[in-house]
PDB file of N, CA and C in Angstrom:
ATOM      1  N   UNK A   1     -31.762  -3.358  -0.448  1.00  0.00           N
ATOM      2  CA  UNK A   1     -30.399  -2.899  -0.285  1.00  0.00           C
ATOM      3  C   UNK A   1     -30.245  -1.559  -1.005  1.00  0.00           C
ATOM      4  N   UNK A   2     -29.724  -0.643  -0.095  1.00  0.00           N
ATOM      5  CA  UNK A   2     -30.031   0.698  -0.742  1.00  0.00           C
ATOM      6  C   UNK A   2     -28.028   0.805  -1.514  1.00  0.00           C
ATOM      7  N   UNK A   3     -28.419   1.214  -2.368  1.00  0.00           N
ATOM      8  CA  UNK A   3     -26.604   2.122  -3.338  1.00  0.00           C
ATOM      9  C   UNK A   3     -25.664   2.958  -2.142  1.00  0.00           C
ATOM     10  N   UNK A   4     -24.483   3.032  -2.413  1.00  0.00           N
ATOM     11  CA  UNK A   4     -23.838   3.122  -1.865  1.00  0.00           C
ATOM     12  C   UNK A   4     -23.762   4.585  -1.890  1.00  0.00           C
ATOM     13  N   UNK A   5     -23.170   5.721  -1.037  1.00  0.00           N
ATOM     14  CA  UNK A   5     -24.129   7.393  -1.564  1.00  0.00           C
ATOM     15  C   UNK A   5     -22.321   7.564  -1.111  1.00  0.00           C
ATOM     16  N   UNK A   6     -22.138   8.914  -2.182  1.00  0.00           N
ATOM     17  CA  UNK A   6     -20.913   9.314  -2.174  1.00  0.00           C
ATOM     18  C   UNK A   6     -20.873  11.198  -1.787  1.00  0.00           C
ATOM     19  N   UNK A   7     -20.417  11.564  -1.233  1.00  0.00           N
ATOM     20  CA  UNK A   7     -20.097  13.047  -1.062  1.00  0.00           C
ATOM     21  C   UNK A   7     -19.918  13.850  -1.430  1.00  0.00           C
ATOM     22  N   UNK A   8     -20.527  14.839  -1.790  1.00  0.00           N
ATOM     23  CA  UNK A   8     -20.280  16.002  -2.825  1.00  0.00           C
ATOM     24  C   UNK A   8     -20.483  17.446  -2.787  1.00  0.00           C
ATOM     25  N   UNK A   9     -19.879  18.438  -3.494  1.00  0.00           N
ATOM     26  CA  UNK A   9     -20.476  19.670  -3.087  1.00  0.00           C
ATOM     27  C   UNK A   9     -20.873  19.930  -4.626  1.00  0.00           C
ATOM     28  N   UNK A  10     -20.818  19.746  -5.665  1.00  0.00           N
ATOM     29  CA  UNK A  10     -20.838  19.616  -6.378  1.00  0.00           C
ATOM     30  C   UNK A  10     -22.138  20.719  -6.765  1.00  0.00           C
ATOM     31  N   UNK A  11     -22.075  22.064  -7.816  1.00  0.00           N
ATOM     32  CA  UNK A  11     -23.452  22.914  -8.281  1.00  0.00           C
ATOM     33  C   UNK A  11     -24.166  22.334  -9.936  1.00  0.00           C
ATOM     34  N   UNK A  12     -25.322  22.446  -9.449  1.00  0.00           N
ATOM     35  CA  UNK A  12     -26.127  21.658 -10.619  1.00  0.00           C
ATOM     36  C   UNK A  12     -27.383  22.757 -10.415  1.00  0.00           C
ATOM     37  N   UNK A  13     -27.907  22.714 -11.911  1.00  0.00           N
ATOM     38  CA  UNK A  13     -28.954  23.473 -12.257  1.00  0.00           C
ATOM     39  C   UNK A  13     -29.949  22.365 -12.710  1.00  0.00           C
ATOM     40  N   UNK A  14     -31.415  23.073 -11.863  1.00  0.00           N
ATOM     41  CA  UNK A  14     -31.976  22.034 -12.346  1.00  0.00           C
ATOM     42  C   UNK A  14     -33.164  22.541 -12.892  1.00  0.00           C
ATOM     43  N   UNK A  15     -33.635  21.746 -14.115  1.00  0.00           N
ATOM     44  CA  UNK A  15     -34.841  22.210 -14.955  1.00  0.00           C
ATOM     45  C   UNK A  15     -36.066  21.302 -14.764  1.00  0.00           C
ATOM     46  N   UNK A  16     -37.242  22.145 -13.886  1.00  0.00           N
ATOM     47  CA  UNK A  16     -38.439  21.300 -13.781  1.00  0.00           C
ATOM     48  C   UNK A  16     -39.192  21.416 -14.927  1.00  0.00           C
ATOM     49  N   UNK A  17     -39.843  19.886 -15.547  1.00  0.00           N
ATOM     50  CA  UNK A  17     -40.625  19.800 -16.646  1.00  0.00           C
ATOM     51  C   UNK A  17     -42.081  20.049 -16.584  1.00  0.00           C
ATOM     52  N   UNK A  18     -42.698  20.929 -17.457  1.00  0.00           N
ATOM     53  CA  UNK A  18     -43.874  21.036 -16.875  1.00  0.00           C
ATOM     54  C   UNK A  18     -44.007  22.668 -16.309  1.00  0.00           C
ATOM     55  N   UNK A  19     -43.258  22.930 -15.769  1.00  0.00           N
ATOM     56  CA  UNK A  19     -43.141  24.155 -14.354  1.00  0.00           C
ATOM     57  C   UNK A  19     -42.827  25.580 -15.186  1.00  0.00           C
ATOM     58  N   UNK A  20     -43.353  26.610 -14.819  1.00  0.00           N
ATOM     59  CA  UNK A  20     -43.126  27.546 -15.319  1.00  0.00           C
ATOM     60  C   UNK A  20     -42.454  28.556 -14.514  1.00  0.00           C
ATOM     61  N   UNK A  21     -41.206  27.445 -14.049  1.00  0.00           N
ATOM     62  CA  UNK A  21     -40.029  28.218 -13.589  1.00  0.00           C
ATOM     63  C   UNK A  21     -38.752  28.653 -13.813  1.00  0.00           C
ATOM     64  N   UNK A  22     -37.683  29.143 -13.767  1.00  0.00           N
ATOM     65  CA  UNK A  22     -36.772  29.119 -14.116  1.00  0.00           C
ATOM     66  C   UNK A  22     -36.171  28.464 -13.230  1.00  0.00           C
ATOM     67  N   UNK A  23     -34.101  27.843 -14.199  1.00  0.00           N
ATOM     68  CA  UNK A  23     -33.685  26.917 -13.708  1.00  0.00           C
ATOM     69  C   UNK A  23     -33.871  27.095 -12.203  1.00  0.00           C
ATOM     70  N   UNK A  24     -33.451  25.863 -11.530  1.00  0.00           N
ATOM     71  CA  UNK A  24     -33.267  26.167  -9.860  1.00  0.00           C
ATOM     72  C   UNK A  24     -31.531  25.870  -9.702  1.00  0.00           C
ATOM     73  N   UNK A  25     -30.890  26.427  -8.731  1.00  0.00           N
ATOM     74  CA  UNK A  25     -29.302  26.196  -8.496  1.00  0.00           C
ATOM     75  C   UNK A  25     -29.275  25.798  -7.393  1.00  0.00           C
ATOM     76  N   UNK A  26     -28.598  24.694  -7.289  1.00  0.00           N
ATOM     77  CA  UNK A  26     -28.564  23.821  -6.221  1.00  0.00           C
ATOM     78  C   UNK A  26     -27.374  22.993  -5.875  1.00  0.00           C
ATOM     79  N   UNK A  27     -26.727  22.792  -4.574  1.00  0.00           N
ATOM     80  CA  UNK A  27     -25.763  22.210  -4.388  1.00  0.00           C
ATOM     81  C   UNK A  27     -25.995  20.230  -3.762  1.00  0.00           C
ATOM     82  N   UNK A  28     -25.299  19.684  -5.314  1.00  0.00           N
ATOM     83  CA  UNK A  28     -25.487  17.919  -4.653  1.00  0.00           C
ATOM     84  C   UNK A  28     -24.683  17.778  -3.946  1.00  0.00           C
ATOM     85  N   UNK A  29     -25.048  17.292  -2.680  1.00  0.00           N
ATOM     86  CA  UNK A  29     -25.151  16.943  -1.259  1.00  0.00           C
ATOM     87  C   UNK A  29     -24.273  15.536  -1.163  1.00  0.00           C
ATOM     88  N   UNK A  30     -24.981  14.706  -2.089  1.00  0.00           N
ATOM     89  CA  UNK A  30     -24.277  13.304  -2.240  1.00  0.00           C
ATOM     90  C   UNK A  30     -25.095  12.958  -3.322  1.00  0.00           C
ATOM     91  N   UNK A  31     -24.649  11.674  -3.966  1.00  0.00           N
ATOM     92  CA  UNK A  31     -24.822  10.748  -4.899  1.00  0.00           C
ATOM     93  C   UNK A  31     -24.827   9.331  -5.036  1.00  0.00           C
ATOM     94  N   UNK A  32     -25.342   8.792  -5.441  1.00  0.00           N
ATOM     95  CA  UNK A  32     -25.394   7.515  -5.735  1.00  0.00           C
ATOM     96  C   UNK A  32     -25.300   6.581  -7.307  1.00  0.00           C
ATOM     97  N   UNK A  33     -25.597   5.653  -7.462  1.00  0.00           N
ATOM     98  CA  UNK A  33     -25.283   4.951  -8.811  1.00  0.00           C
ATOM     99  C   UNK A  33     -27.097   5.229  -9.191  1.00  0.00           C
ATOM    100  N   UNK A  34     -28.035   5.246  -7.981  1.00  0.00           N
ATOM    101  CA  UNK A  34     -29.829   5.293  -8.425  1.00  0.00           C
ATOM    102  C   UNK A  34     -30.260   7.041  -8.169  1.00  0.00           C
ATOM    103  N   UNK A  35     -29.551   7.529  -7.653  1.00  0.00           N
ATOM    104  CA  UNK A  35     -29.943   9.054  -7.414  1.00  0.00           C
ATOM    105  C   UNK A  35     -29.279   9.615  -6.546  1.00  0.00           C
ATOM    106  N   UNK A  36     -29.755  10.967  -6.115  1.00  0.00           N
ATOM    107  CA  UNK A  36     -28.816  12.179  -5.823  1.00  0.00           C
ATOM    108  C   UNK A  36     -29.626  12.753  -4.674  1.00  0.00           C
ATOM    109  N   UNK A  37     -29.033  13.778  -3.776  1.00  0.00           N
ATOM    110  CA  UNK A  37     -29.909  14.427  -2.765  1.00  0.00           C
ATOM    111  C   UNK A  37     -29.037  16.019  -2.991  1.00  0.00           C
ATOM    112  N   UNK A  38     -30.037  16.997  -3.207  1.00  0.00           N
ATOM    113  CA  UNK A  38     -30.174  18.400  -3.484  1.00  0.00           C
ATOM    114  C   UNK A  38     -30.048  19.412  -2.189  1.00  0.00           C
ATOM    115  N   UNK A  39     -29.470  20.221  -1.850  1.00  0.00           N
ATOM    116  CA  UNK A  39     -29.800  21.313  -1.162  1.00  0.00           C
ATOM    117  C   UNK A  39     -29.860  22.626  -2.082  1.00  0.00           C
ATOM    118  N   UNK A  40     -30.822  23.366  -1.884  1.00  0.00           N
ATOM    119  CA  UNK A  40     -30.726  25.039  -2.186  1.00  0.00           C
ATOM    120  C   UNK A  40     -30.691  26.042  -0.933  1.00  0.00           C
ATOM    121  N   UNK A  41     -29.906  27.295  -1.522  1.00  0.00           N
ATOM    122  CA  UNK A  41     -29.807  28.160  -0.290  1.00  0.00           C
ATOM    123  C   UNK A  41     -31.457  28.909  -0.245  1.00  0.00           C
ATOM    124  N   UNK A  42     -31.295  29.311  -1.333  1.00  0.00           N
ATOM    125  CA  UNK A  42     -33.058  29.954  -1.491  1.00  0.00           C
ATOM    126  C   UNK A  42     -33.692  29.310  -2.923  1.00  0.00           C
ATOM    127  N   UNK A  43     -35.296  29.681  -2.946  1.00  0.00           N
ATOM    128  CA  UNK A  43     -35.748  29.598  -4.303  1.00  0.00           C
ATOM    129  C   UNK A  43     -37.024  29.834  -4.307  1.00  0.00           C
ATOM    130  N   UNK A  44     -37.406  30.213  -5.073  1.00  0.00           N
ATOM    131  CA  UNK A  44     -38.984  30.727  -5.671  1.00  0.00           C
ATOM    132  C   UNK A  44     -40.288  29.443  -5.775  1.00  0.00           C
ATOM    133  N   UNK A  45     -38.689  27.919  -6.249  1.00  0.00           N
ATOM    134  CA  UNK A  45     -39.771  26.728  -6.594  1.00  0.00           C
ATOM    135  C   UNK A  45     -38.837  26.270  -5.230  1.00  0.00           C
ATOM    136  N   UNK A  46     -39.615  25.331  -4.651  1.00  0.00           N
ATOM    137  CA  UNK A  46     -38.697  23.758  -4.369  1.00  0.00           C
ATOM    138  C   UNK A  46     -39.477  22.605  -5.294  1.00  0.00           C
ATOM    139  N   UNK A  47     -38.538  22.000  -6.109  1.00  0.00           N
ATOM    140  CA  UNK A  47     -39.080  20.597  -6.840  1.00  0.00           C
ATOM    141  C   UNK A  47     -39.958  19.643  -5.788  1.00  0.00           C
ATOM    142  N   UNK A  48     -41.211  19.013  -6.359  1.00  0.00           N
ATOM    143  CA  UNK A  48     -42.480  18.407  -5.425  1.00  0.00           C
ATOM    144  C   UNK A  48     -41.805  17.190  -5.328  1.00  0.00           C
ATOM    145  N   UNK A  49     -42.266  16.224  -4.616  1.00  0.00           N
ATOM    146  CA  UNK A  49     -42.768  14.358  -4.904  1.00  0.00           C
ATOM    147  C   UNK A  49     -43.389  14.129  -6.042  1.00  0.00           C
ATOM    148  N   UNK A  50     -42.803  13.527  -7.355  1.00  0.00           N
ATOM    149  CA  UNK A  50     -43.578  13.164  -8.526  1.00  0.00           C
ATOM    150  C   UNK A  50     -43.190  14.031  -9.738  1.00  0.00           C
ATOM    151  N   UNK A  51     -42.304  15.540  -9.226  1.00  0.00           N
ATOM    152  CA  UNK A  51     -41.764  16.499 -10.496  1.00  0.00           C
ATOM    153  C   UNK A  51     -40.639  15.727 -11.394  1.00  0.00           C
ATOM    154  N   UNK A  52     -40.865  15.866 -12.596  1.00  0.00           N
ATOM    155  CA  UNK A  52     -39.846  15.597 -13.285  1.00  0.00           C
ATOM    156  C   UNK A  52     -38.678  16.882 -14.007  1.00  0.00           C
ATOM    157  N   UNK A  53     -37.466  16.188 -13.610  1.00  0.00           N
ATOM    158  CA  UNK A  53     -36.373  17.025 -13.847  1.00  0.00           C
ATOM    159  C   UNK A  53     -35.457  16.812 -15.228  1.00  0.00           C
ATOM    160  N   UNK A  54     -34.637  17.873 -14.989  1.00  0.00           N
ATOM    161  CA  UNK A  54     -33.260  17.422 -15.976  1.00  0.00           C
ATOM    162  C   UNK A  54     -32.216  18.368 -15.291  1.00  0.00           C
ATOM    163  N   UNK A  55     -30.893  17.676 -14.593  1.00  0.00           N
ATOM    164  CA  UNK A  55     -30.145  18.239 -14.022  1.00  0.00           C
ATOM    165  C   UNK A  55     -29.117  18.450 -14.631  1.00  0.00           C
ATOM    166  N   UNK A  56     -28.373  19.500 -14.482  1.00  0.00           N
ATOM    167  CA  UNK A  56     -27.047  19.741 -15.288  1.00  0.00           C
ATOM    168  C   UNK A  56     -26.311  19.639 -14.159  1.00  0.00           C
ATOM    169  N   UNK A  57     -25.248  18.937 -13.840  1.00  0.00           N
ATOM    170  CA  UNK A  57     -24.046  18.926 -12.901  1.00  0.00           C
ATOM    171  C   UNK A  57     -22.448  19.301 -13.621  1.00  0.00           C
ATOM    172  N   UNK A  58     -21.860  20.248 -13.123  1.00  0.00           N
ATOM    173  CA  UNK A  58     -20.842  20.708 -13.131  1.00  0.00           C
ATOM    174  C   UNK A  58     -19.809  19.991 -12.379  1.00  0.00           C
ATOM    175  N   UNK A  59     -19.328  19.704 -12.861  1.00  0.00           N
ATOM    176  CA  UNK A  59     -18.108  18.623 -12.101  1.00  0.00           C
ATOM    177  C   UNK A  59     -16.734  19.402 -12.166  1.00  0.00           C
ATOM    178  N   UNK A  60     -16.509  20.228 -11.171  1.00  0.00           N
ATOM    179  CA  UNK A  60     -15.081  21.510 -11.052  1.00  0.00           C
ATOM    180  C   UNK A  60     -13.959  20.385 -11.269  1.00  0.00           C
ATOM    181  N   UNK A  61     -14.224  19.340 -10.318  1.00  0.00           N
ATOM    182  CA  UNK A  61     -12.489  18.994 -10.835  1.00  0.00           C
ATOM    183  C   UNK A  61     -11.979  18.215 -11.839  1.00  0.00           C
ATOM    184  N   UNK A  62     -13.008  17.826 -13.246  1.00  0.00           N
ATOM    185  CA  UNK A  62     -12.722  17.532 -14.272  1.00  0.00           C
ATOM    186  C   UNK A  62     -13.579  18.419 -15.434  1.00  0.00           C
ATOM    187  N   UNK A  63     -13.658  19.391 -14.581  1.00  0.00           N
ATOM    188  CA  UNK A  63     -13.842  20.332 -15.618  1.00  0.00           C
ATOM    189  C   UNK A  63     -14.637  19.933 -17.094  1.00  0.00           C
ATOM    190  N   UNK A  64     -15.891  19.014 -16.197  1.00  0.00           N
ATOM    191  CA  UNK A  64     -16.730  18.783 -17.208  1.00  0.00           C
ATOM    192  C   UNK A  64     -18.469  19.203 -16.686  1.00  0.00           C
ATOM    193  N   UNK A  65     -19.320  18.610 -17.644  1.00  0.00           N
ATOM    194  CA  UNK A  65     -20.739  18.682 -17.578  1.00  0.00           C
ATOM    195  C   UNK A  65     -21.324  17.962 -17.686  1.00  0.00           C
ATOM    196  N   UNK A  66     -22.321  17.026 -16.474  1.00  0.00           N
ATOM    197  CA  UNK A  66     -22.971  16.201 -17.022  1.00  0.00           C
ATOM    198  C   UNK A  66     -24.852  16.520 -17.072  1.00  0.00           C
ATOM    199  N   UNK A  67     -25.234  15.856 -17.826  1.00  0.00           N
ATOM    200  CA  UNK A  67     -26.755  16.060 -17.933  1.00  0.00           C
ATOM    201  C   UNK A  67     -27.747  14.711 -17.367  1.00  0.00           C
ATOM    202  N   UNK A  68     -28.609  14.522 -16.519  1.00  0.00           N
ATOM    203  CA  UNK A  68     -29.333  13.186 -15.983  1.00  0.00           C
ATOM    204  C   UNK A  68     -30.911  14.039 -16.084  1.00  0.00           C
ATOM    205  N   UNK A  69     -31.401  12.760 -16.275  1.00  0.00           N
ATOM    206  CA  UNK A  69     -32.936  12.824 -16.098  1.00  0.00           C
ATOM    207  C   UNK A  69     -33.314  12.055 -15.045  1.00  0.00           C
ATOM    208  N   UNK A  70     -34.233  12.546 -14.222  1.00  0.00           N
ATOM    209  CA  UNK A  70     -35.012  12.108 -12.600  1.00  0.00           C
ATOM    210  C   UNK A  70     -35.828  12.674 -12.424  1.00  0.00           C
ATOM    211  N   UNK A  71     -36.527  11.652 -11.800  1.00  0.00           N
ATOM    212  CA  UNK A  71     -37.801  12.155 -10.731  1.00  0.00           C
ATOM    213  C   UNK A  71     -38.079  12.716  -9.489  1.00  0.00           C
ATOM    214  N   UNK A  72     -38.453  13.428  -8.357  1.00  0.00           N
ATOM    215  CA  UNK A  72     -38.011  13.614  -7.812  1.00  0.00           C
ATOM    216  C   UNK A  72     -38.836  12.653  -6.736  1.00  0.00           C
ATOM    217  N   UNK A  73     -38.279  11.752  -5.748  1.00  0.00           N
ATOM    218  CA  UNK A  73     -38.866  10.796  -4.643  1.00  0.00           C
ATOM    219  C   UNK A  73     -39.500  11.914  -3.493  1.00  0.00           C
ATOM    220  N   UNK A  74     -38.501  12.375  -2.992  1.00  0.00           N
ATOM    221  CA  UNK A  74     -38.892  13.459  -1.792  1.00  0.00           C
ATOM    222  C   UNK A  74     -38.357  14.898  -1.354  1.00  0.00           C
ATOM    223  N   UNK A  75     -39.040  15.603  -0.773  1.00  0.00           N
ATOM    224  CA  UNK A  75     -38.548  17.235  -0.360  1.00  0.00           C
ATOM    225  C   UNK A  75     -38.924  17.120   0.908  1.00  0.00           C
ATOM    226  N   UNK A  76     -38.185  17.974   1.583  1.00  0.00           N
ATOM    227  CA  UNK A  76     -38.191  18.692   2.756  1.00  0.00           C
ATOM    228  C   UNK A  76     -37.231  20.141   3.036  1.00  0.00           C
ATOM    229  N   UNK A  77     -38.043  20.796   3.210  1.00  0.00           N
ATOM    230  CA  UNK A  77     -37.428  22.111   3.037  1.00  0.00           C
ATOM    231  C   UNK A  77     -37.159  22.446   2.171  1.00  0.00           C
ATOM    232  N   UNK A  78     -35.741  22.888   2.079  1.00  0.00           N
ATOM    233  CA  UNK A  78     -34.978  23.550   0.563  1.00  0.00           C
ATOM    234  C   UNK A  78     -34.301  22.569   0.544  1.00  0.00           C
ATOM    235  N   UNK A  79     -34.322  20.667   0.754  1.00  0.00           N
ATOM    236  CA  UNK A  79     -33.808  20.043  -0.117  1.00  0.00           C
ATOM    237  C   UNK A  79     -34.637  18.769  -0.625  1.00  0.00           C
ATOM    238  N   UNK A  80     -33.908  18.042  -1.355  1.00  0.00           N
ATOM    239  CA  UNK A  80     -34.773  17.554  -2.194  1.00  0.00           C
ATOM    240  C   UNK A  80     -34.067  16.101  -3.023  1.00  0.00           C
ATOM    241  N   UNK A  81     -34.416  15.004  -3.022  1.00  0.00           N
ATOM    242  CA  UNK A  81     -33.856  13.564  -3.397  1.00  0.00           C
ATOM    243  C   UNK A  81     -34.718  13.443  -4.332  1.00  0.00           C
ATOM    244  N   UNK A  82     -34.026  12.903  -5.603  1.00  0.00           N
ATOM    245  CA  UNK A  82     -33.970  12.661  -6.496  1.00  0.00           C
ATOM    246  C   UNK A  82     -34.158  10.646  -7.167  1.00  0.00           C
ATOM    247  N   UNK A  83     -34.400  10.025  -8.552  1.00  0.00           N
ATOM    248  CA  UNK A  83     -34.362   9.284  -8.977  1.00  0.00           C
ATOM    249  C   UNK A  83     -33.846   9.073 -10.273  1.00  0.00           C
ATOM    250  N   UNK A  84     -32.301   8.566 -10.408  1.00  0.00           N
ATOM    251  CA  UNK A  84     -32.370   8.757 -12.026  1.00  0.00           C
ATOM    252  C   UNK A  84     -33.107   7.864 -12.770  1.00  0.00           C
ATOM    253  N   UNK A  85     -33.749   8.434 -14.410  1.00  0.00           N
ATOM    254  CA  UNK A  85     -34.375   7.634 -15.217  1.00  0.00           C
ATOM    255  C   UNK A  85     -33.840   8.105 -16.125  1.00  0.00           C
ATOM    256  N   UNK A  86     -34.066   6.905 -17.410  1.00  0.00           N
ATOM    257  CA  UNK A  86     -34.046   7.418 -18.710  1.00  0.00           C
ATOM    258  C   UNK A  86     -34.818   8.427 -19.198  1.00  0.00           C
ATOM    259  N   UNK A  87     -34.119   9.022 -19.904  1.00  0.00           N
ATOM    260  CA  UNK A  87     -34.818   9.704 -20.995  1.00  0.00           C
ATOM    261  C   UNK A  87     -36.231   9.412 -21.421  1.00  0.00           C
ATOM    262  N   UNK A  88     -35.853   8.081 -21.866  1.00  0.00           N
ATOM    263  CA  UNK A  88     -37.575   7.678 -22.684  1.00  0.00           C
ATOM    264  C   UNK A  88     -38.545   7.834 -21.331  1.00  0.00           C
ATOM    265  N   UNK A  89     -37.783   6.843 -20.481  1.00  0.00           N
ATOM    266  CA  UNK A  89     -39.027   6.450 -18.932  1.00  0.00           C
ATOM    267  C   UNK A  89     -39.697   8.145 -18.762  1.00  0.00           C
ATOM    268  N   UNK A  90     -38.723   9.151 -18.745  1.00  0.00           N
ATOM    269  CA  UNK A  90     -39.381  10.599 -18.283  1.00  0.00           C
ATOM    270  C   UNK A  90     -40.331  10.706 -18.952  1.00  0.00           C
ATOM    271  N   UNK A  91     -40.495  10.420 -20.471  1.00  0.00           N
ATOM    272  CA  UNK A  91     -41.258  10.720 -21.578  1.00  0.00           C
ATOM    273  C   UNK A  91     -42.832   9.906 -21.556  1.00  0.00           C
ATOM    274  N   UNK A  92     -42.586   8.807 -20.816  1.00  0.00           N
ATOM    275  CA  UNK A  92     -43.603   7.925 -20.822  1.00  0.00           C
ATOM    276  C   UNK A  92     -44.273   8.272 -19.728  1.00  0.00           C
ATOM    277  N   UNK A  93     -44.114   8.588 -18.450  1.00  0.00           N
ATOM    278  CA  UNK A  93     -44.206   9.311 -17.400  1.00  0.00           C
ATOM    279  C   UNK A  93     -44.664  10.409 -17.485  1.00  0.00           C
ATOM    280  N   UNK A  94     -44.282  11.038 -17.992  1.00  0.00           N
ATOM    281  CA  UNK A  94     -45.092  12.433 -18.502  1.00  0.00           C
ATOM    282  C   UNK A  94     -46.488  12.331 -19.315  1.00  0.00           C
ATOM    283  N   UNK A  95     -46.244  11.260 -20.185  1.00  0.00           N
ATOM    284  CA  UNK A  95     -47.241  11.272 -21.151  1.00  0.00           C
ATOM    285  C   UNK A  95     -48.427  10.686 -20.440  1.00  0.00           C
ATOM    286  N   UNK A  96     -48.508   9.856 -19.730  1.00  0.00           N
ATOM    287  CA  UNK A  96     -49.198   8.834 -18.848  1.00  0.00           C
ATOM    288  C   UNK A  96     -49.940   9.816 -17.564  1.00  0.00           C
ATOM    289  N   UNK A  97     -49.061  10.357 -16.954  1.00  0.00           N
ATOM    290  CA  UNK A  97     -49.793  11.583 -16.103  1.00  0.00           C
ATOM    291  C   UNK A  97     -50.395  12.646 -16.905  1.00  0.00           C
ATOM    292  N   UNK A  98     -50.582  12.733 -18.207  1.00  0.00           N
ATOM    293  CA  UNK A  98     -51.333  13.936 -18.840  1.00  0.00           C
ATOM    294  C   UNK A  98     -52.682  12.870 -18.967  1.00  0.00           C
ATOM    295  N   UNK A  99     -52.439  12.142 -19.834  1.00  0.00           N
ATOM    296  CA  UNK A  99     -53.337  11.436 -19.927  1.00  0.00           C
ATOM    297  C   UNK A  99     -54.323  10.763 -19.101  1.00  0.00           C
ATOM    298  N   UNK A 100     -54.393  10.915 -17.544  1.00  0.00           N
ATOM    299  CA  UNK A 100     -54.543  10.261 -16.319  1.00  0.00           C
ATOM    300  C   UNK A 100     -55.350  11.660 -15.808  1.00  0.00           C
ATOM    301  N   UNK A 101     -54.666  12.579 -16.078  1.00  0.00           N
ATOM    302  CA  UNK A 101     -55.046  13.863 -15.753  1.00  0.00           C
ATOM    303  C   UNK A 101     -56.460  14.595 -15.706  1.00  0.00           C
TER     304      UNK A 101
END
């Protein structure tokens, strides 16, 4: 049973771990309670299958900021679906693919 996905235009910057890129700017598409789906107009990176992130979302009509950690499930083109995880899980994940490496 997949989460229920909600609508959004919503701009978020996103920071790939690992990557020696700068942020990427990207508009969320929609959302869910397990993850998110990305469009960009252009970019230098598109985030892979398996990149780990940290997204900053700007939320205009409460004029706040939020911060999530995810993985990314899949890309196509200039967009791109997402997985949220904890903090730690990113950390263990990371550490585990170096080590594997």
């Amino acid at each position: 049973m997949s989460a229920e996905r909600f609508v959004t235009k919503e701009i978020a910057h996103i920071e790939v771990f690992g990557r020696h890129v700068r942020k990427i700017v990207a508009r969320m598409v929609n959302v869910s309670s397990t993850g998110a789906f990305f469009e960009m107009s252009q970019t230098d990176y598109v985030p892979k299958e398996g990149d780990m992130v940290c997204v900053t979302v700007h939320l205009s009509s409460l004029k706040k900021s939020r911060v999530v950690h995810a993985q990314v499930v899949w890309n196509r083109g200039l967009g791109f679906g997402i997985q949220f995880m904890g903090k730690d899980e990113i950390v263990s994940k990371m550490i585990s693919n170096k080590i594997s490496a």
